[in-house]
C-alpha atoms as a PDB file:
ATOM      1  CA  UNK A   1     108.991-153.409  51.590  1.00  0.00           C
ATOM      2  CA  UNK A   2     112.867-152.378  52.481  1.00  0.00           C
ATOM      3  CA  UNK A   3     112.597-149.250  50.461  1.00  0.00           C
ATOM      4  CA  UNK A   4     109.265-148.450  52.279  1.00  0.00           C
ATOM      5  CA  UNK A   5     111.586-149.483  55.682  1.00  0.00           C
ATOM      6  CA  UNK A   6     113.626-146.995  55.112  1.00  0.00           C
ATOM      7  CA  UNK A   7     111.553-144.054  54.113  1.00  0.00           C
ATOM      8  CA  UNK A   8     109.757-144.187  57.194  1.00  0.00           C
ATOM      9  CA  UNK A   9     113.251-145.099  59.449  1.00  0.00           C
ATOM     10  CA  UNK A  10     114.481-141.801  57.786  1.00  0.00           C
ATOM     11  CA  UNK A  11     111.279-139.358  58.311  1.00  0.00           C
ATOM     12  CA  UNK A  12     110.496-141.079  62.073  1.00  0.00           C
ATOM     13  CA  UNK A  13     114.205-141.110  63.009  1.00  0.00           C
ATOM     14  CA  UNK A  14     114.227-138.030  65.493  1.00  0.00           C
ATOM     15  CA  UNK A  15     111.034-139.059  66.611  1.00  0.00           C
ATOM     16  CA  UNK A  16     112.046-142.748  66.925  1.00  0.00           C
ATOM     17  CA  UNK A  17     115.246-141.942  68.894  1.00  0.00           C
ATOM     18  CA  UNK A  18     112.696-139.570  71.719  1.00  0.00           C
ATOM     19  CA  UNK A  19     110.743-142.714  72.048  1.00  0.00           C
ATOM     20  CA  UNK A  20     113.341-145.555  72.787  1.00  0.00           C
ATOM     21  CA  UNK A  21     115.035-142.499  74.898  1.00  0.00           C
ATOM     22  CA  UNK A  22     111.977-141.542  77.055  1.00  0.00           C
ATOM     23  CA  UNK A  23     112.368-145.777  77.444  1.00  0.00           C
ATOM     24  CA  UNK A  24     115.994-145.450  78.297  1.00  0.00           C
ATOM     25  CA  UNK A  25     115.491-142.503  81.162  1.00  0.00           C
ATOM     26  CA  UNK A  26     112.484-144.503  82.715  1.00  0.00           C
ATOM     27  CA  UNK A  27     114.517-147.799  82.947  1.00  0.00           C
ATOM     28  CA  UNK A  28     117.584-145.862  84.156  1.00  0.00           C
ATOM     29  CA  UNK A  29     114.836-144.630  87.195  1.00  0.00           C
ATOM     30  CA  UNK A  30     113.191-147.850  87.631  1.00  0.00           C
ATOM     31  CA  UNK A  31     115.374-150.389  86.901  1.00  0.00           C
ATOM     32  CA  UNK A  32     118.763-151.871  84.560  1.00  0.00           C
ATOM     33  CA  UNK A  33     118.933-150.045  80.941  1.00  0.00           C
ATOM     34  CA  UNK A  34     120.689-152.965  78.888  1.00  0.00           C
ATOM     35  CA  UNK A  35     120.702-151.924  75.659  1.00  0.00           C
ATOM     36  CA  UNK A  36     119.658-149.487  73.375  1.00  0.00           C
ATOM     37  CA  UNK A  37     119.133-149.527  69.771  1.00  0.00           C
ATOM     38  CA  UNK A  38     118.070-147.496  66.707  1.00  0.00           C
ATOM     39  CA  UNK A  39     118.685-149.551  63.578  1.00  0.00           C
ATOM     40  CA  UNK A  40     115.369-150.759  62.142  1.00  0.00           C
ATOM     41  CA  UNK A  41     114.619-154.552  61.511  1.00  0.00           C
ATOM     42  CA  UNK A  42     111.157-156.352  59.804  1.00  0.00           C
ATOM     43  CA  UNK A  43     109.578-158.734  62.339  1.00  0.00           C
ATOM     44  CA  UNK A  44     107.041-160.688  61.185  1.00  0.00           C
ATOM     45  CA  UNK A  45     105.057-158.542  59.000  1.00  0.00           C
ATOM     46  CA  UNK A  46     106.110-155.582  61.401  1.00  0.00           C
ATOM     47  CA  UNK A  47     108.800-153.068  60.990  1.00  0.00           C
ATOM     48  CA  UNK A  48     110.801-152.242  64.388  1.00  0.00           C
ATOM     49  CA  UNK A  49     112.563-148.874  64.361  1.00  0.00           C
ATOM     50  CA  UNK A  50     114.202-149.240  67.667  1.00  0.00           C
ATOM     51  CA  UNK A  51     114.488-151.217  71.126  1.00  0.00           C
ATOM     52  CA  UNK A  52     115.429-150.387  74.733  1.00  0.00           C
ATOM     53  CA  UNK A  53     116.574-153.837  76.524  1.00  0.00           C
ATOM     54  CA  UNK A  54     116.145-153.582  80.891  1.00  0.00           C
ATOM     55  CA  UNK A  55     115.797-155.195  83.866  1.00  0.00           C
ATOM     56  CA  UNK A  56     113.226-154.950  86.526  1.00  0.00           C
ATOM     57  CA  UNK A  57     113.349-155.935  90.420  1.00  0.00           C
ATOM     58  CA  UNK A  58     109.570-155.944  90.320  1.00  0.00           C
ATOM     59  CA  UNK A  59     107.205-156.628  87.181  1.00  0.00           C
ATOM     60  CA  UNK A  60     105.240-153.733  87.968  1.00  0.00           C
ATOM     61  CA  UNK A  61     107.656-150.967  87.175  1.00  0.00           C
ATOM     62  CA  UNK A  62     108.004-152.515  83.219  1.00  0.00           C
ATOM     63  CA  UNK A  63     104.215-151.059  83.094  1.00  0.00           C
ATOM     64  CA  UNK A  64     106.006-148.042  84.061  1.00  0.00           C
ATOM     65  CA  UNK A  65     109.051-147.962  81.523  1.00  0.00           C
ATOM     66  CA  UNK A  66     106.347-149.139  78.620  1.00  0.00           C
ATOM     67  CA  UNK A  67     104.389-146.395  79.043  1.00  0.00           C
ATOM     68  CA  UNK A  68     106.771-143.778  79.261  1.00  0.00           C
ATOM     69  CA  UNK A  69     106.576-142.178  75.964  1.00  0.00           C
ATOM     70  CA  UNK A  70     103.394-141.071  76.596  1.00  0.00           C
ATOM     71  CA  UNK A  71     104.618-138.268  78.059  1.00  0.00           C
ATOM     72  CA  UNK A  72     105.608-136.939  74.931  1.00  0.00           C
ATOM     73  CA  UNK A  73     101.838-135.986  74.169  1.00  0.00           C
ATOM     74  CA  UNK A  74     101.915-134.121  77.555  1.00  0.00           C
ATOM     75  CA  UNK A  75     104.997-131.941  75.775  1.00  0.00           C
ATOM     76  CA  UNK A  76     103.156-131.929  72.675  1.00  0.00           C
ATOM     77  CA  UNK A  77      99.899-130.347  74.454  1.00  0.00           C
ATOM     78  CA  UNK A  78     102.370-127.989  76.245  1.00  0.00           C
ATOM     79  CA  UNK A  79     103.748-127.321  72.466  1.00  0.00           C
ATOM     80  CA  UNK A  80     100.406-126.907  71.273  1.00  0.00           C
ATOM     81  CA  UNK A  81      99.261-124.251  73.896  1.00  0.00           C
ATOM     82  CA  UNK A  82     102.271-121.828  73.754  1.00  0.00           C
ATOM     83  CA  UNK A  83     101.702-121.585  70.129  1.00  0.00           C
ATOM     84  CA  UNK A  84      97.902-121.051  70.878  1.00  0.00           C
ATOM     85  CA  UNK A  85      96.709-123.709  68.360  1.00  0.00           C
ATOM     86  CA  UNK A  86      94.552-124.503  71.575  1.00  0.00           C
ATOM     87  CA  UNK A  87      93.192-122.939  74.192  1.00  0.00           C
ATOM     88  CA  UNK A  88      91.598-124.139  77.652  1.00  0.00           C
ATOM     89  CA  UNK A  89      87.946-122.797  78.548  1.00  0.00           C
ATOM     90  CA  UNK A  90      87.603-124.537  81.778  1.00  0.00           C
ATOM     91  CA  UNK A  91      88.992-128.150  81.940  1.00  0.00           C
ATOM     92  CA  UNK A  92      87.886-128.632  77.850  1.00  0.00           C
ATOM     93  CA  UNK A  93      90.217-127.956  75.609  1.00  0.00           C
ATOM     94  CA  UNK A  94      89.723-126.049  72.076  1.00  0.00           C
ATOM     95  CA  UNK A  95      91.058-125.715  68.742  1.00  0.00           C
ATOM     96  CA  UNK A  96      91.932-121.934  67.700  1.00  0.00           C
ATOM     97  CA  UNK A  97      90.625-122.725  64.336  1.00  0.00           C
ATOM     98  CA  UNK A  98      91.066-118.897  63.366  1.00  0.00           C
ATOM     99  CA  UNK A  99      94.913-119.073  64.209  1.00  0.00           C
ATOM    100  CA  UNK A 100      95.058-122.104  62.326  1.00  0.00           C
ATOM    101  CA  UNK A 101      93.504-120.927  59.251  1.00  0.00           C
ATOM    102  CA  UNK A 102      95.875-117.860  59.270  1.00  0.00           C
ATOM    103  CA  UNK A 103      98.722-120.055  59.445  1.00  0.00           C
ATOM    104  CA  UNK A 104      97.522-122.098  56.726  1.00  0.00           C
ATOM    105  CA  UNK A 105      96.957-118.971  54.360  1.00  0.00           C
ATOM    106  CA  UNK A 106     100.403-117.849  54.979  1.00  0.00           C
ATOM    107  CA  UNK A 107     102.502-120.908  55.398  1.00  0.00           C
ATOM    108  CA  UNK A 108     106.328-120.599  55.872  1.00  0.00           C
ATOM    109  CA  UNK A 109     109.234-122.874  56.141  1.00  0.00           C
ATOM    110  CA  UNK A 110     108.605-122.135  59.720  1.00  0.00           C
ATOM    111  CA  UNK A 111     105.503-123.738  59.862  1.00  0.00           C
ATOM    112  CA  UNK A 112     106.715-126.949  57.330  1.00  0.00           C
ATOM    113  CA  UNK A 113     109.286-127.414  60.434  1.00  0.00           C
ATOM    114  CA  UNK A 114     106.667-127.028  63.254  1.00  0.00           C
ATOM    115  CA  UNK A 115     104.323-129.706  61.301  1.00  0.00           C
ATOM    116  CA  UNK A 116     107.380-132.008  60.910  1.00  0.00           C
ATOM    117  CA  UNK A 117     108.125-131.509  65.052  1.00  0.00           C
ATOM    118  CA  UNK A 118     104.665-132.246  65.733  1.00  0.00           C
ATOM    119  CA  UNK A 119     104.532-135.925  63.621  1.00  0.00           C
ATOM    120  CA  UNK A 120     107.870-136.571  65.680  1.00  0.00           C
ATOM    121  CA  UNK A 121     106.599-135.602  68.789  1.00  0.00           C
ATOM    122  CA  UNK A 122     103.133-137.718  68.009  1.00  0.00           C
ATOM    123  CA  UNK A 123     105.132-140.747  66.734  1.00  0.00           C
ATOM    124  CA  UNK A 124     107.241-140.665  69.931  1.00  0.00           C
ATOM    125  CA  UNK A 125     104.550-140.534  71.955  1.00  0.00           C
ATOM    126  CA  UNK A 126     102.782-143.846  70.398  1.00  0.00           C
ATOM    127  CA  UNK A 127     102.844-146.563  71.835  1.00  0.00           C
ATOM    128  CA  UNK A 128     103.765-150.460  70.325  1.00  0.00           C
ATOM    129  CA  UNK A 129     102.282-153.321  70.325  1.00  0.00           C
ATOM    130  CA  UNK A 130     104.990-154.489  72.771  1.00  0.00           C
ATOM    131  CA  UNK A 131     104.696-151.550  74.746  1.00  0.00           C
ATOM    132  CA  UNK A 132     101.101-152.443  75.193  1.00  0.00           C
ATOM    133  CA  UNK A 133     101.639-155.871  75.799  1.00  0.00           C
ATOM    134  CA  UNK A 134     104.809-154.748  78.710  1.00  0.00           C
ATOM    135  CA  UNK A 135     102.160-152.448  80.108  1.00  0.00           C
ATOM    136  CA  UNK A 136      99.870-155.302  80.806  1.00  0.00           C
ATOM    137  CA  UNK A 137     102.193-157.959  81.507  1.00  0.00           C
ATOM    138  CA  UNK A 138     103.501-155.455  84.470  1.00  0.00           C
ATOM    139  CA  UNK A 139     100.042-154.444  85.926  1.00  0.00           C
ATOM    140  CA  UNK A 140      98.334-157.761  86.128  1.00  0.00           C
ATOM    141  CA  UNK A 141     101.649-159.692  87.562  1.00  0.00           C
ATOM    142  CA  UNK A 142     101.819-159.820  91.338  1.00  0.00           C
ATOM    143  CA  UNK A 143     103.541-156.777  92.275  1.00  0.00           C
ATOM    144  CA  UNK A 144     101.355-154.722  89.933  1.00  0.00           C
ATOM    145  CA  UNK A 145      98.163-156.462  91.856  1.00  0.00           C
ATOM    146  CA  UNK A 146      99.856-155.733  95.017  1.00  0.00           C
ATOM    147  CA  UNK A 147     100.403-151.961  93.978  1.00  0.00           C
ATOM    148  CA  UNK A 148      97.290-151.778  92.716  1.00  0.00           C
ATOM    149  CA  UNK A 149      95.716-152.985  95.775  1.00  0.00           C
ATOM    150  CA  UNK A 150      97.853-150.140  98.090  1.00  0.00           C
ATOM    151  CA  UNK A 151      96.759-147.457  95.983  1.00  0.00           C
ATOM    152  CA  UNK A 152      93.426-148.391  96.498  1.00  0.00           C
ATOM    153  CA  UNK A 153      93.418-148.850  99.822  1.00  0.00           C
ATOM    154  CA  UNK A 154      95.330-145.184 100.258  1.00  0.00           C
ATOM    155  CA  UNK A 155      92.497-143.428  98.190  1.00  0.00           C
ATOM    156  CA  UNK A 156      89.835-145.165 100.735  1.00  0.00           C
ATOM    157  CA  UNK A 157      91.746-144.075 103.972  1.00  0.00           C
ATOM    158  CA  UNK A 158      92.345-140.558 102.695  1.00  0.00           C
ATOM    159  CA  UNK A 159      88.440-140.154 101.432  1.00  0.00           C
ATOM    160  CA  UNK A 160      87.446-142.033 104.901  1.00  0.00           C
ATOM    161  CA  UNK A 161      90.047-139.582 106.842  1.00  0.00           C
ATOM    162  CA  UNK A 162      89.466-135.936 105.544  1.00  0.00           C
ATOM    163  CA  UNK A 163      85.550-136.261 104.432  1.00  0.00           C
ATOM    164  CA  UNK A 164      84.355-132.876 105.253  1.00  0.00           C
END
């Protein structure tokens, strides 16, 4: 179970260290950064590859700092588009299966290190199981209610406002 630890801690490392950081930058914004570490530990039956330790004034912005590694999949669809291994037709998105298949047939060290970028970006972008559970923790507390609550009342004044 180490060795298998370590096989992963070495191919997930870069992508690893953009996760915890997108963590670190979003609790420098929102809050405390406390800590911030990259060495791997077993939890349970779980391996952790990294933490980011913070403090909030209000619960709410945790859901924020959780769920900031997302936006890694935003650079990865920007990634994805310049390359144009997808195109937009409209607001639906599509694979350029012909571009693809040429890339396949003539695959270069290029593409090996594109692939490898892509699994990094995709497991920096994933979220934990403790991410999850921070994201929820932070909406349903009070000042997530409360901001939830704001926001809804802003979208019915601005709908109620400038109807046309």
């Amino acid at each position: 179970m180490k060795l298998k630890l370590i096989g992963k801690f070495i191919f997930y490392f870069f992508g690893t260290f953009l996760h915890e950081l997108s963590h670190y930058a979003a609790a420098f914004f929102l809050g405390k950064p406390e800590g911030f570490s990259l060495m791997p530990k077993i939890e349970g039956g779980s391996f952790i590859f990294g933490s980011v330790r913070y403090r909030v004034r209000y619960k709410v912005l945790s859901s924020f700092i959780a769920s900031a590694p997302l936006l890694w999949w935003g650079g990865l669809a920007l990634m994805l588009l310049y390359f144009k291994l997808i195109q937009m037709r409209g607001w639906i998105p599509h694979f350029n299966y012909s571009l693809i298949w040429q890339r396949v047939k003539s695959f270069s060290l290029s593409d090996a290190i594109f692939i490898w970028l892509f699994i990094q970006l995709l497991w920096a972008g994933r979220l934990s199981s403790k991410d999850i559970k921070n994201f929820f923790s932070g909406i349903f507390s009070v000042s997530g209610l409360v901001l939830i609550a704001i926001t809804a009342l802003v979208i019915y004044f601005f709908k109620y406002f400038f109807r046309q």
